[in-house]
PDB file of N, CA and C in Angstrom:
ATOM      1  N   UNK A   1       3.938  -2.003  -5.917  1.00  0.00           N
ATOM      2  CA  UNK A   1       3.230  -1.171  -4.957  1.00  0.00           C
ATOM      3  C   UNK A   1       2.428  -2.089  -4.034  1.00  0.00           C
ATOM      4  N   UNK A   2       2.535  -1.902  -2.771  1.00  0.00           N
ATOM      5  CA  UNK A   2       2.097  -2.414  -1.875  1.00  0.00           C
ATOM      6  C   UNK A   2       0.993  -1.766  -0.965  1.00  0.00           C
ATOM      7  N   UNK A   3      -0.324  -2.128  -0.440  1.00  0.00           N
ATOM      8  CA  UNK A   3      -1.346  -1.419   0.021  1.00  0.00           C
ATOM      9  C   UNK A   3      -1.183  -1.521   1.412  1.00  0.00           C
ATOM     10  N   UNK A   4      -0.221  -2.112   1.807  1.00  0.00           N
ATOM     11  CA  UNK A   4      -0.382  -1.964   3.422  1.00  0.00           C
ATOM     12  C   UNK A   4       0.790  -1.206   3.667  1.00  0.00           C
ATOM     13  N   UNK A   5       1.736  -0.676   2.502  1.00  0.00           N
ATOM     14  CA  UNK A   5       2.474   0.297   2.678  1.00  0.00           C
ATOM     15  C   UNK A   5       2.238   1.554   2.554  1.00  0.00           C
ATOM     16  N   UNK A   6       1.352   1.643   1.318  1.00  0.00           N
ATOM     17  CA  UNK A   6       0.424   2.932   1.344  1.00  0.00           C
ATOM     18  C   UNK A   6      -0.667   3.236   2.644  1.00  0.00           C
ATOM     19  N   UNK A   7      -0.973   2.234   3.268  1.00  0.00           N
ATOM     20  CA  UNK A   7      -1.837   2.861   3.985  1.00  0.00           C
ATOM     21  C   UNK A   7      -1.091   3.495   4.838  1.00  0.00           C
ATOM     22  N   UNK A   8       0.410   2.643   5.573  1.00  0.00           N
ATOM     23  CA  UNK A   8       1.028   2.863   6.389  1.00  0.00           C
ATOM     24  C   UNK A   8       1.509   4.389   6.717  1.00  0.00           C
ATOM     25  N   UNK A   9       1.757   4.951   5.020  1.00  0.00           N
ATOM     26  CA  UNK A   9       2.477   5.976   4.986  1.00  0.00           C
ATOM     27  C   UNK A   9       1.238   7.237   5.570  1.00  0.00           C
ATOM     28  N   UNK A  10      -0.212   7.010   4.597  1.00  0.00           N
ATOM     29  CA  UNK A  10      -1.300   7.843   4.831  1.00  0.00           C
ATOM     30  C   UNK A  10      -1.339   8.024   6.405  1.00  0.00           C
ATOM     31  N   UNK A  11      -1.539   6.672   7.511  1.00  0.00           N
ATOM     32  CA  UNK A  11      -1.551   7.090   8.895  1.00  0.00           C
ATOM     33  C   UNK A  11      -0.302   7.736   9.089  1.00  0.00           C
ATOM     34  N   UNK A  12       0.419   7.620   9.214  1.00  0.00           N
ATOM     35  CA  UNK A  12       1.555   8.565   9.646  1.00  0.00           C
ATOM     36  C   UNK A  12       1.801   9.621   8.929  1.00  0.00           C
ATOM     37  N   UNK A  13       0.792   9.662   8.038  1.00  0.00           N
ATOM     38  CA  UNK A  13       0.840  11.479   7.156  1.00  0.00           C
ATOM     39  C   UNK A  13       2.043  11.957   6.581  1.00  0.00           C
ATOM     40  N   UNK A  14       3.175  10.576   5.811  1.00  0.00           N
ATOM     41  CA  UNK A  14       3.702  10.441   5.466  1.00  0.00           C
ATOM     42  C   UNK A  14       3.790  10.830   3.642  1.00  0.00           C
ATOM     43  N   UNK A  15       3.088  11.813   3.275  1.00  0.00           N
ATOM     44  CA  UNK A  15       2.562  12.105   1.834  1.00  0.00           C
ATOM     45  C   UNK A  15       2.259  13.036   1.352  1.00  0.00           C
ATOM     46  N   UNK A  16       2.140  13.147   0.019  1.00  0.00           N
ATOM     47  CA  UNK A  16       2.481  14.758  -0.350  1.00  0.00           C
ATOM     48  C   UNK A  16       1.492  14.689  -1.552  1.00  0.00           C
ATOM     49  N   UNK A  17       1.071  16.022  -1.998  1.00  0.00           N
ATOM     50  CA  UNK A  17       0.307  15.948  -3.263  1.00  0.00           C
ATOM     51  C   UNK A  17       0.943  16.347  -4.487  1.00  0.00           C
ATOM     52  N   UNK A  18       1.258  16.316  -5.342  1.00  0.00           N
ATOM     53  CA  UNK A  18       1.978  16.923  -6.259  1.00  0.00           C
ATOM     54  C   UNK A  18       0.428  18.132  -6.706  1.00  0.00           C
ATOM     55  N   UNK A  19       1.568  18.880  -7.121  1.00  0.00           N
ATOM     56  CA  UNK A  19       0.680  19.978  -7.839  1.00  0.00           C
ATOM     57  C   UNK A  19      -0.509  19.959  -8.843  1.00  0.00           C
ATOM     58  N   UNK A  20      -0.265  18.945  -9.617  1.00  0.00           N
ATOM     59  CA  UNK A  20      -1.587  18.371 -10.098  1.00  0.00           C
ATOM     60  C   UNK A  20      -2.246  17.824  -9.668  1.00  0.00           C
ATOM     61  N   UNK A  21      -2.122  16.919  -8.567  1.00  0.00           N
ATOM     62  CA  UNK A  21      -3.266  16.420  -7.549  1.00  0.00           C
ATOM     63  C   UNK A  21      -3.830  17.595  -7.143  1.00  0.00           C
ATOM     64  N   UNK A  22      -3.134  18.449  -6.638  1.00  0.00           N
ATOM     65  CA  UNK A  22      -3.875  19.807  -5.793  1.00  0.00           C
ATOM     66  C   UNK A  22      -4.731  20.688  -7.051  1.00  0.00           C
ATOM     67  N   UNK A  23      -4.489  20.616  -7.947  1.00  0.00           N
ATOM     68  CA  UNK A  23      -5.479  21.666  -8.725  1.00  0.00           C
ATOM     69  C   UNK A  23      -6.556  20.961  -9.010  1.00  0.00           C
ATOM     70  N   UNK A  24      -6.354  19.216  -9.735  1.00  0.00           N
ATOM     71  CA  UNK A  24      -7.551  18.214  -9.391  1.00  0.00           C
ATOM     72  C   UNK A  24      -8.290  18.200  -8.561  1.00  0.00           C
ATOM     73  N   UNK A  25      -7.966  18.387  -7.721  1.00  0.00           N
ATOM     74  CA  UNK A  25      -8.665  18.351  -6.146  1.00  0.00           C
ATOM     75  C   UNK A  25      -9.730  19.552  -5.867  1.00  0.00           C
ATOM     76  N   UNK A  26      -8.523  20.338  -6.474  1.00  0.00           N
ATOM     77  CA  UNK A  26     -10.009  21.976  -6.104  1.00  0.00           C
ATOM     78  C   UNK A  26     -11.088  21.741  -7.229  1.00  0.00           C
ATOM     79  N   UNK A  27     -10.537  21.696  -8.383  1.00  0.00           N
ATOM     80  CA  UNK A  27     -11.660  21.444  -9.445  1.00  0.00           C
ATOM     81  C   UNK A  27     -12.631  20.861  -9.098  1.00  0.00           C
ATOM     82  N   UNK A  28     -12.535  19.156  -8.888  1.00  0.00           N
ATOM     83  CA  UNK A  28     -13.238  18.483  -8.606  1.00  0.00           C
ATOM     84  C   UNK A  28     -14.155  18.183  -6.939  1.00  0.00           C
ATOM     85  N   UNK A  29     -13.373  19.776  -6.476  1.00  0.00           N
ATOM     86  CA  UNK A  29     -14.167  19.504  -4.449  1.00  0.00           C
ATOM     87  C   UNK A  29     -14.004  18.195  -3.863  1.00  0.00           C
ATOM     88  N   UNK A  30     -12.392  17.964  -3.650  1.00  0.00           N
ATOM     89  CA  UNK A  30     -12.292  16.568  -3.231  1.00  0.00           C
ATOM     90  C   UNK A  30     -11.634  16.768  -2.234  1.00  0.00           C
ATOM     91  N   UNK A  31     -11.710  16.428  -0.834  1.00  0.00           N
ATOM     92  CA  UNK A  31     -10.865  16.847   0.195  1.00  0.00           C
ATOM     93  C   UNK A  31     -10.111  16.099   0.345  1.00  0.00           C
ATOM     94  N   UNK A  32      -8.680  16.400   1.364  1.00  0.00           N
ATOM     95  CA  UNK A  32      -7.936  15.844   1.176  1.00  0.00           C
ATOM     96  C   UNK A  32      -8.501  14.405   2.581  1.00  0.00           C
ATOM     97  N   UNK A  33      -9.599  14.596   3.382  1.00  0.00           N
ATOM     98  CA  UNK A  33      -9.864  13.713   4.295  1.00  0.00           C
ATOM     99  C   UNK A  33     -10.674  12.477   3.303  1.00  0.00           C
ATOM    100  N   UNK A  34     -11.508  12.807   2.053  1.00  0.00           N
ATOM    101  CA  UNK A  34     -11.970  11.750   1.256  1.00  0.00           C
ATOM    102  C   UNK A  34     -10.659  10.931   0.238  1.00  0.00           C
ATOM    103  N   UNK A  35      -9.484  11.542   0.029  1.00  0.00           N
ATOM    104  CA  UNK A  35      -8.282  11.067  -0.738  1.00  0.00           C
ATOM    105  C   UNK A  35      -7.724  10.024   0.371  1.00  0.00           C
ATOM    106  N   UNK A  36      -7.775  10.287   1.695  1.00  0.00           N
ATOM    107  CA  UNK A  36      -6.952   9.575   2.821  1.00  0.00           C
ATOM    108  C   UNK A  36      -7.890   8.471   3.264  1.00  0.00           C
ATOM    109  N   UNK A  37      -8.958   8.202   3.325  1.00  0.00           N
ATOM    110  CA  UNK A  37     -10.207   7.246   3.131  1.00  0.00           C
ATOM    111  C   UNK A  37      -9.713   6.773   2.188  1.00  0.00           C
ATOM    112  N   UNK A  38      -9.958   7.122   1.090  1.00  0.00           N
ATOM    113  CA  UNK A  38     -10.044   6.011  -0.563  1.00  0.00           C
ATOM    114  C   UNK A  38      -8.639   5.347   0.051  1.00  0.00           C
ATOM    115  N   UNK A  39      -7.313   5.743   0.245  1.00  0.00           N
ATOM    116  CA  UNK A  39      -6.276   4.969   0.553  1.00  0.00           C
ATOM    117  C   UNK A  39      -5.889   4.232   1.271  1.00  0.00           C
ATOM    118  N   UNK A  40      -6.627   4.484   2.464  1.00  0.00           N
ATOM    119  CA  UNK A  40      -7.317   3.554   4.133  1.00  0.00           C
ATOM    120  C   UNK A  40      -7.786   2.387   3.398  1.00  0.00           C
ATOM    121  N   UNK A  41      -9.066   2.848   2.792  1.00  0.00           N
ATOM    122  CA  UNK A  41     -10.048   1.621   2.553  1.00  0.00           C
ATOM    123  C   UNK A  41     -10.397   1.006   1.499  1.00  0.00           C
ATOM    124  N   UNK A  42      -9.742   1.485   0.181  1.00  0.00           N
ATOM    125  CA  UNK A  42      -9.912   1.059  -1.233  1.00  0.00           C
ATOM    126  C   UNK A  42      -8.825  -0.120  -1.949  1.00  0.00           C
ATOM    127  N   UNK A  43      -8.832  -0.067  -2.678  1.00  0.00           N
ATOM    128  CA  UNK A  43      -7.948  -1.109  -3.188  1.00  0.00           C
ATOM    129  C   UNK A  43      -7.312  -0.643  -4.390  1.00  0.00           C
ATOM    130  N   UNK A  44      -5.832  -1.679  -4.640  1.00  0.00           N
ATOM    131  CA  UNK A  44      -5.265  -1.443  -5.700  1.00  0.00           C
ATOM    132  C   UNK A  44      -6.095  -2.117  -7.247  1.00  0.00           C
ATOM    133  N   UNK A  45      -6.384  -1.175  -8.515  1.00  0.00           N
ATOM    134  CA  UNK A  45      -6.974  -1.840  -9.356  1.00  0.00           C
ATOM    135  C   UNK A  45      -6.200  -1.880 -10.544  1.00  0.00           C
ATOM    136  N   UNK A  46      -5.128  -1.268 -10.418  1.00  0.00           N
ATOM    137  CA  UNK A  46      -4.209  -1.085 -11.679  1.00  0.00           C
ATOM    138  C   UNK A  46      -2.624  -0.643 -11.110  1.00  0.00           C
ATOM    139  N   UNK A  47      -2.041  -0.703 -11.784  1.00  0.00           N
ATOM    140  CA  UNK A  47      -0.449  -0.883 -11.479  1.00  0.00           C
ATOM    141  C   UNK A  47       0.120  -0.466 -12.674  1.00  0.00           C
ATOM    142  N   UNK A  48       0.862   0.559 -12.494  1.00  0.00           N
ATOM    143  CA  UNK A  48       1.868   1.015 -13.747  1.00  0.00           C
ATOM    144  C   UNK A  48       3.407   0.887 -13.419  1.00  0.00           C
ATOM    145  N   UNK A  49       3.813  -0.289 -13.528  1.00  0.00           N
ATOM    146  CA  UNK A  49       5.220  -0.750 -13.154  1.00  0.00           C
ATOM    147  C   UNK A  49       6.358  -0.128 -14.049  1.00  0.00           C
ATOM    148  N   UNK A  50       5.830   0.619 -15.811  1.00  0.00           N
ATOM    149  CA  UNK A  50       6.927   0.743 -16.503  1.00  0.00           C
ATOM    150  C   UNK A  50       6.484   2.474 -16.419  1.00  0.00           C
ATOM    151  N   UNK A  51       5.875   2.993 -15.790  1.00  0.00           N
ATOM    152  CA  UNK A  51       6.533   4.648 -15.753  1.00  0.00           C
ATOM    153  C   UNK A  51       7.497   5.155 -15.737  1.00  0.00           C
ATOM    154  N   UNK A  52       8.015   5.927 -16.738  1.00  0.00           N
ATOM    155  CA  UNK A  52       9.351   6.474 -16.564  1.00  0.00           C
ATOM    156  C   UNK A  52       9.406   7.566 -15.262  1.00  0.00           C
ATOM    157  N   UNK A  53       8.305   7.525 -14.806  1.00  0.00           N
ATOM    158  CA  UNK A  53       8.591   8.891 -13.817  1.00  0.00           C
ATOM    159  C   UNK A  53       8.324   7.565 -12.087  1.00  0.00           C
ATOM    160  N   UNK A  54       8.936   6.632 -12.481  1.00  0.00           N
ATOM    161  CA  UNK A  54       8.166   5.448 -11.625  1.00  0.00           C
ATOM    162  C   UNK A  54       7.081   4.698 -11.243  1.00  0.00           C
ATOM    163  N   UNK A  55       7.257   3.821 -10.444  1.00  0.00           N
ATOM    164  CA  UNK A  55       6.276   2.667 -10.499  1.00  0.00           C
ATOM    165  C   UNK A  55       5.070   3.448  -9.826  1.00  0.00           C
ATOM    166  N   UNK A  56       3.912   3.310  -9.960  1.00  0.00           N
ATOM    167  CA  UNK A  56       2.850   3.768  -9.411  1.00  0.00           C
ATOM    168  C   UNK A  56       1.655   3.272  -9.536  1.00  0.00           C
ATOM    169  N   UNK A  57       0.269   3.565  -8.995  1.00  0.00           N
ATOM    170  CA  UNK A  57      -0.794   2.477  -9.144  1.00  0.00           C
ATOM    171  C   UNK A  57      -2.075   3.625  -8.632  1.00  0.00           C
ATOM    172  N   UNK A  58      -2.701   2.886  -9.338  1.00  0.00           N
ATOM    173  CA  UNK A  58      -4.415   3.786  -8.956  1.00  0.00           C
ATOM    174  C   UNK A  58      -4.997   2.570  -7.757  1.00  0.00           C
ATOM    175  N   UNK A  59      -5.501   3.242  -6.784  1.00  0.00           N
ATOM    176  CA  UNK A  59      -5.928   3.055  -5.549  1.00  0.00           C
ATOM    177  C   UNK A  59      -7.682   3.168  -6.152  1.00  0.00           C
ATOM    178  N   UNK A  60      -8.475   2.844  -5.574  1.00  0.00           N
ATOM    179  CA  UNK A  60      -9.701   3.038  -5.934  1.00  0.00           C
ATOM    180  C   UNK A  60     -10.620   2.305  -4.874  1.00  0.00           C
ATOM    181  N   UNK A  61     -11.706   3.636  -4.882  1.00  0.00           N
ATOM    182  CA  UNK A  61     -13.249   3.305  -3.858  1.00  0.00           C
ATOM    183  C   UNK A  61     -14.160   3.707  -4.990  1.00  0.00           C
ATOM    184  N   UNK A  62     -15.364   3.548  -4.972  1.00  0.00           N
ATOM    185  CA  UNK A  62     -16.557   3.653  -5.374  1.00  0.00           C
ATOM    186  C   UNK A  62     -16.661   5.197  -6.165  1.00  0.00           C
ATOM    187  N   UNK A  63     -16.222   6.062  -5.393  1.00  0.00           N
ATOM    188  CA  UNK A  63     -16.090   7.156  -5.130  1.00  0.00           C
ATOM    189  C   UNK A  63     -15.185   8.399  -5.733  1.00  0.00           C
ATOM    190  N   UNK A  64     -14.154   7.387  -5.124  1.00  0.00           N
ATOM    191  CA  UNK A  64     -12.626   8.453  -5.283  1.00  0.00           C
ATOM    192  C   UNK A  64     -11.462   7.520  -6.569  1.00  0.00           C
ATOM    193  N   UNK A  65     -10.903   8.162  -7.061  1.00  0.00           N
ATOM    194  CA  UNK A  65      -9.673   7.059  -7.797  1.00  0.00           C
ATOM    195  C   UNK A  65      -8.332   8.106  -7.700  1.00  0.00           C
ATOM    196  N   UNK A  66      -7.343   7.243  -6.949  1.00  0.00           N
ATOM    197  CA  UNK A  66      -6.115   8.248  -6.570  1.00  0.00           C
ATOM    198  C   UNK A  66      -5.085   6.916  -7.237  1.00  0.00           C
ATOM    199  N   UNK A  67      -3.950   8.011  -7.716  1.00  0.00           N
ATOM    200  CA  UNK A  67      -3.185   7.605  -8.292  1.00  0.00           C
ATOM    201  C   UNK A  67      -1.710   8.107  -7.684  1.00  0.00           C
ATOM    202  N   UNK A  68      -1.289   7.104  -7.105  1.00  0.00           N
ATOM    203  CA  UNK A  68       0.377   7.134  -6.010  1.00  0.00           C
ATOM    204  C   UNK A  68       1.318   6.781  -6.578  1.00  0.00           C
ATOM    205  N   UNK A  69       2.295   7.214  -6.127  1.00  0.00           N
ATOM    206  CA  UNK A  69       3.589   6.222  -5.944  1.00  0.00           C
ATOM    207  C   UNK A  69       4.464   6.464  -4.949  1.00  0.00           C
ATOM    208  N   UNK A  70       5.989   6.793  -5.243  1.00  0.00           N
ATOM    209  CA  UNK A  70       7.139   7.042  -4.431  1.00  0.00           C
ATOM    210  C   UNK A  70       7.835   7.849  -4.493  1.00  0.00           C
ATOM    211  N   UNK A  71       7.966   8.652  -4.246  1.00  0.00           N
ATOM    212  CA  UNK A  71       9.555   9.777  -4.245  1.00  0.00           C
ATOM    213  C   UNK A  71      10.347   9.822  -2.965  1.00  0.00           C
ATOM    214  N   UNK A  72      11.482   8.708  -3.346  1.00  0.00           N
ATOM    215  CA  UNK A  72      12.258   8.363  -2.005  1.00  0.00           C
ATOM    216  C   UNK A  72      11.260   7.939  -0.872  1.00  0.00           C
ATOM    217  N   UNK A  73      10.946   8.487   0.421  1.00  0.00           N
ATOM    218  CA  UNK A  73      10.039   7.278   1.212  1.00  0.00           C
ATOM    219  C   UNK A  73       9.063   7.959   1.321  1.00  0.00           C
ATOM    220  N   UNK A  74       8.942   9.002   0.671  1.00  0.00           N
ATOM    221  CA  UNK A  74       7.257   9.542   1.114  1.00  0.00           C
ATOM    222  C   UNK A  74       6.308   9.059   0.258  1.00  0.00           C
ATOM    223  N   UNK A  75       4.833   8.970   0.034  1.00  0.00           N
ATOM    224  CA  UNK A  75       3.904   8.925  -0.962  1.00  0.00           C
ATOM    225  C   UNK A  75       3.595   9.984  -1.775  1.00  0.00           C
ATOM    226  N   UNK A  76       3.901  10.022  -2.805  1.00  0.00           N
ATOM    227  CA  UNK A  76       3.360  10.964  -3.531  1.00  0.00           C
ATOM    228  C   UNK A  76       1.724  10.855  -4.411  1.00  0.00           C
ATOM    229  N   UNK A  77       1.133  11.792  -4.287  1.00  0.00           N
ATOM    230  CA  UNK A  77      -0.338  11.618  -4.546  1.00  0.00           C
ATOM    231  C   UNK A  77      -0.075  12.105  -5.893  1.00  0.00           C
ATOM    232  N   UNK A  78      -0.083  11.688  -7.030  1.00  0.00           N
ATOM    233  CA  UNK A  78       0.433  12.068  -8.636  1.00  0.00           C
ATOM    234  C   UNK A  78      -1.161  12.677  -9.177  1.00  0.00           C
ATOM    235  N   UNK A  79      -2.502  12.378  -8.922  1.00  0.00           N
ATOM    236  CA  UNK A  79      -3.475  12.759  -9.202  1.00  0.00           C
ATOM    237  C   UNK A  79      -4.732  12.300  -8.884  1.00  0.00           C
ATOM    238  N   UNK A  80      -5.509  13.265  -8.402  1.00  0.00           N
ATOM    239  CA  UNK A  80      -7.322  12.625  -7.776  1.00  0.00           C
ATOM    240  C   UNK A  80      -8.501  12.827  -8.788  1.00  0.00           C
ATOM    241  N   UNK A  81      -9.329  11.899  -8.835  1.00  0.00           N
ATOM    242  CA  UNK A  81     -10.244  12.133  -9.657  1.00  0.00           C
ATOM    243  C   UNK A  81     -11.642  10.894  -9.472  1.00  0.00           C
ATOM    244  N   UNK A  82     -13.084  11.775  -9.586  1.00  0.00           N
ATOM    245  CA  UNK A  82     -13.949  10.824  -9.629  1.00  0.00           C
ATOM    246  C   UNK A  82     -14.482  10.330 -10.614  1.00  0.00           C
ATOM    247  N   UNK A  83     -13.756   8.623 -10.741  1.00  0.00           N
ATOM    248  CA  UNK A  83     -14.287   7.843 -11.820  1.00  0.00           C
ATOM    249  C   UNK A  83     -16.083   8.225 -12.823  1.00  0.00           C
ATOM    250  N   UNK A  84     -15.933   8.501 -14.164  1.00  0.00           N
ATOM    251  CA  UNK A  84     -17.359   8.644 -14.397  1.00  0.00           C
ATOM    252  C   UNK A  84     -16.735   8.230 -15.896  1.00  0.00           C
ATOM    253  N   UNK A  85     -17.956   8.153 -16.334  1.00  0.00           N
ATOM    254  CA  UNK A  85     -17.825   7.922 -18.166  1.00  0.00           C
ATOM    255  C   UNK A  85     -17.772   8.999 -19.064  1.00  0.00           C
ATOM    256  N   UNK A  86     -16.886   9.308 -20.147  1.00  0.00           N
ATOM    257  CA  UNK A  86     -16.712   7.664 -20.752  1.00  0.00           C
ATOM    258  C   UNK A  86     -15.592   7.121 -20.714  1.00  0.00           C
ATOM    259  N   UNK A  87     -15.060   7.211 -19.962  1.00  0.00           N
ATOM    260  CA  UNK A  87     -13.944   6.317 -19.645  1.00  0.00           C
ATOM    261  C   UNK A  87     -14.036   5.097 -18.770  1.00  0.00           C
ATOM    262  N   UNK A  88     -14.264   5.313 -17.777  1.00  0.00           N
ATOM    263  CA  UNK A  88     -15.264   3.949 -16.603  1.00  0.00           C
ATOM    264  C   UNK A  88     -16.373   3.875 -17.213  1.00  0.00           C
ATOM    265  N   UNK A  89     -16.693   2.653 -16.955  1.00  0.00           N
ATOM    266  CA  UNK A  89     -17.431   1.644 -16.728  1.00  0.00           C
ATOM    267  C   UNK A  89     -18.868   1.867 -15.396  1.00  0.00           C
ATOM    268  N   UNK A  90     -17.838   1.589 -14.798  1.00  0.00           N
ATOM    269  CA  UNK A  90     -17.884   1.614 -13.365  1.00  0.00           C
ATOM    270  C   UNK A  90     -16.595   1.892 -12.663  1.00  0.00           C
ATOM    271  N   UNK A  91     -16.945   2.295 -11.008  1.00  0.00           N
ATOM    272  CA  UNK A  91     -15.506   2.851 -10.012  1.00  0.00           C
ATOM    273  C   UNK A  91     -14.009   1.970 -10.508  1.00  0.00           C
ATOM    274  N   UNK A  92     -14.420  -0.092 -10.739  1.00  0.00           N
ATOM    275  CA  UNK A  92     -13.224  -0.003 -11.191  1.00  0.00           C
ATOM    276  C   UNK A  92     -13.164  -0.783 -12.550  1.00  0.00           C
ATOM    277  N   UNK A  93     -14.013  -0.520 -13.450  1.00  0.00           N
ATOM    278  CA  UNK A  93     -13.514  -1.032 -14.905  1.00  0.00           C
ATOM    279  C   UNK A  93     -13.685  -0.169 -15.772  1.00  0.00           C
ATOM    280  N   UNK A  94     -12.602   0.298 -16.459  1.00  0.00           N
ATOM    281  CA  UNK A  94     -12.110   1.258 -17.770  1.00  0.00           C
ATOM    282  C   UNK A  94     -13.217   0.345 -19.190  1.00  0.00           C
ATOM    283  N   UNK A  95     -13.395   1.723 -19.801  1.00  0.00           N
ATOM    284  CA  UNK A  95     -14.195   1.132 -20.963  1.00  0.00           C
ATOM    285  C   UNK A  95     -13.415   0.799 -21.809  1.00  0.00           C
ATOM    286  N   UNK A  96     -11.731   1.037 -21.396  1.00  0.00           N
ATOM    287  CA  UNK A  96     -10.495   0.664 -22.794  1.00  0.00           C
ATOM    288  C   UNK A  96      -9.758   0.051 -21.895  1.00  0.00           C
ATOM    289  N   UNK A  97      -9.263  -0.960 -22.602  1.00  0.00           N
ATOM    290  CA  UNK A  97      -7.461  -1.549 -21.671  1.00  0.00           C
ATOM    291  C   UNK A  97      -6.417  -0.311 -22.177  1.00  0.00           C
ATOM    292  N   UNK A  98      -5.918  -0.410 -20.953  1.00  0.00           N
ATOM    293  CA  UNK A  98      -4.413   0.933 -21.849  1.00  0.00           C
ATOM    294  C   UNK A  98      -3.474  -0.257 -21.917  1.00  0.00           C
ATOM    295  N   UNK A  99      -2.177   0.291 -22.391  1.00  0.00           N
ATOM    296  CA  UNK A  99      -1.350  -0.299 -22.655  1.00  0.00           C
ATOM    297  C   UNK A  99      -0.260  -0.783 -21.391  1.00  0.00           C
ATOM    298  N   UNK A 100      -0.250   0.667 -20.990  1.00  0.00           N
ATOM    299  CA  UNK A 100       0.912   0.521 -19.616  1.00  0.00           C
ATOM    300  C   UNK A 100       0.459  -0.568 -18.805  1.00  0.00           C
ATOM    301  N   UNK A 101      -0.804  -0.921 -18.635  1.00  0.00           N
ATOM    302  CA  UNK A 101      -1.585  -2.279 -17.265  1.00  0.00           C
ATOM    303  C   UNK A 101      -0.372  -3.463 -17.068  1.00  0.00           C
ATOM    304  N   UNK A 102       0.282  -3.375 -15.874  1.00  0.00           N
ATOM    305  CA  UNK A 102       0.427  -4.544 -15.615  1.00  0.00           C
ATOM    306  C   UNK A 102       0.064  -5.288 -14.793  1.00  0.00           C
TER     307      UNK A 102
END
C-alpha cells in the first residue's frame, strides 16, 4: 500500500465505504470530510499484507484511524474509528503487537 496512491484516489473521490465503515461512522459521528483529511494528511502505521480479503493498511492522524485497501482500482474504506484505550496507547501505538503486522 502506497500513500501517495491513496491520497490520489481520495482527491479524485475515487472510494467507497464498505458497509461497516458506514455504520462505524454513524456510531462514532465521524464525517466522511474528517475520514478524507486523516487520508490527505496522516500516515501509514500498519500494513496487513497477508489478508485473505487483501492487502490493506490503517492510515492514521491523531484523531481518526481508517483502515483501506483495494477492490480492483477504487479505495475501499474497510473501517473508521477513533483510536482510544485499551487498545492504543496513543493515535499510533497499540498496547498489543497483533500478529498479522507486517
Amino acid at each position: 500500500m502506497d500513500i501517495k496512491i491513496i491520497r490520489k484516489k481520495v482527491k479524485e473521490e475515487e472510494y467507497d465505504l464498505s458497509s461497516y465503515a458506514h455504520q462505524e461512522r454513524q456510531a462514532e459521528q465521524i464525517t466522511t470530510e474528517e475520514i478524507e483529511k486523516t487520508l490527505l494528511k496522516g500516515s501509514i502505521i500498519e500494513k496487513y499484507s497477508k489478508n485473505p480479503r487483501g492487502e490493506s493498511c490503517l492510515v492514521a492522524s491523531k484523531k481518526l484511524h481508517v483502515v483501506c485497501g483495494f477492490r480492483g482500482k477504487r479505495l475501499l474504506i474497510i473501517t473508521v474509528y477513533k483510536p482510544k484505550s485499551p487498545t492504543w496507547i496513543n493515535w499510533k501505538t497499540r498496547s498489543k503487537e497483533i500478529k498479522d503486522r507486517v
